[in-house]
Protein backbone atom coordinates (compact mmCIF):
# COMPACT_ATOMS: atom_id res chain seq x y z
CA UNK A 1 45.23 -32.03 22.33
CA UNK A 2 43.64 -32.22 19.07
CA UNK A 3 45.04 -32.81 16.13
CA UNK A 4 45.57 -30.06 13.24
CA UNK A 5 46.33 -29.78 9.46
CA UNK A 6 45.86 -27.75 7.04
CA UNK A 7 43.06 -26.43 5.28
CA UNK A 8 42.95 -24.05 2.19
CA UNK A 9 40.75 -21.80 0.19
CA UNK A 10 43.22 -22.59 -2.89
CA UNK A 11 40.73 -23.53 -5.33
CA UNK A 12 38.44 -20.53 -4.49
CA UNK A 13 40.47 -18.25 -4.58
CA UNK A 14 42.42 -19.63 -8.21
CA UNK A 15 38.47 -19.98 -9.86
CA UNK A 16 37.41 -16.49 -8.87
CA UNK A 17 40.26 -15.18 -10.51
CA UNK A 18 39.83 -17.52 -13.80
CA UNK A 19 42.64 -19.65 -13.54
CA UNK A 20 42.37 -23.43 -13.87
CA UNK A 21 44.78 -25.30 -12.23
CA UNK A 22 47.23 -25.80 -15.23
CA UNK A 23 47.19 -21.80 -15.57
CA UNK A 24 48.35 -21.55 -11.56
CA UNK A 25 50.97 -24.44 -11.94
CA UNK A 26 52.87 -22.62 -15.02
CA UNK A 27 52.84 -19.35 -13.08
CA UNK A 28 54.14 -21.00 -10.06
CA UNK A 29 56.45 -23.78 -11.70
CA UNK A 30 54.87 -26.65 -9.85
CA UNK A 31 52.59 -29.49 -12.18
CA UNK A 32 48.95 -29.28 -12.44
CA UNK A 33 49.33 -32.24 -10.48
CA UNK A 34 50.79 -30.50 -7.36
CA UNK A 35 47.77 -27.81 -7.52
CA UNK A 36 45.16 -31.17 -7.54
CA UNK A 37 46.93 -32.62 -4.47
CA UNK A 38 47.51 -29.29 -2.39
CA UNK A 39 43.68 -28.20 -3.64
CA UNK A 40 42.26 -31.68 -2.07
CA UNK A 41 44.37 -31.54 1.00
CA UNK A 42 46.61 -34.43 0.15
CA UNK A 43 49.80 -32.64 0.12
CA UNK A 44 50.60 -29.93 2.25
CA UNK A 45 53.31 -27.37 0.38
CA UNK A 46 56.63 -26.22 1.58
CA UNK A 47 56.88 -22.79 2.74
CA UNK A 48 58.03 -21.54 -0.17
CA UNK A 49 55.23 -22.91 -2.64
CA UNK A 50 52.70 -21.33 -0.12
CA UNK A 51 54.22 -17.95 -0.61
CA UNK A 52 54.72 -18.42 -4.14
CA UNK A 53 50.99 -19.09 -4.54
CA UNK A 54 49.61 -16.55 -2.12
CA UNK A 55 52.07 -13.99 -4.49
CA UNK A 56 50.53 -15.18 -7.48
CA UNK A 57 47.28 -15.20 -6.31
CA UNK A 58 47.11 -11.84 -4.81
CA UNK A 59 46.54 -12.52 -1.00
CA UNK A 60 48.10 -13.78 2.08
CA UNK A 61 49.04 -17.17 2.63
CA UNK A 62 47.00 -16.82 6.04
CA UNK A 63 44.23 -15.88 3.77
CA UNK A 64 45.04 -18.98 1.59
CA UNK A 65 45.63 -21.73 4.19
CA UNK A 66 44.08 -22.15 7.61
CA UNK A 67 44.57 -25.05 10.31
CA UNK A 68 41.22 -27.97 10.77
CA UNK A 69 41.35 -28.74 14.41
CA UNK A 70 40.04 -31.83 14.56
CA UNK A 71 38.87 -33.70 18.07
């Protein structure tokens, strides 16, 4: 079987709307930090901080995050 993770459109999705990634972390209540790592696919969120961002961002977290199959 191959093995998955998690893929995102975070960072497309925040700069089409204007935001940088201190803007997104105050509106969520995570650190700017937390947005770099999730963005860059070095830390997947919790449930809840996917929701919260796909709420403040104005989609669908399964328009937000998407698994990588990889062989």
């Amino acid at each position: 079987m191959a093995e998955r993770r998690l893929g995102n459109r975070l960072k497309e999705i925040r700069t089409a709307q204007g935001l940088t990634q201190t803007d997104l972390a105050a509106r969520v209540g995570v650190s700017r930090k937390t947005i770099n790592t999730v963005e860059n696919l070095v830390f997947v969120p919790s449930t809840i901080l996917a929701l919260a961002l796909a709420k403040t961002l104005g989609t669908t977290v399964e328009a937000l995050f998407y698994l990588i199959a990889e062989d």
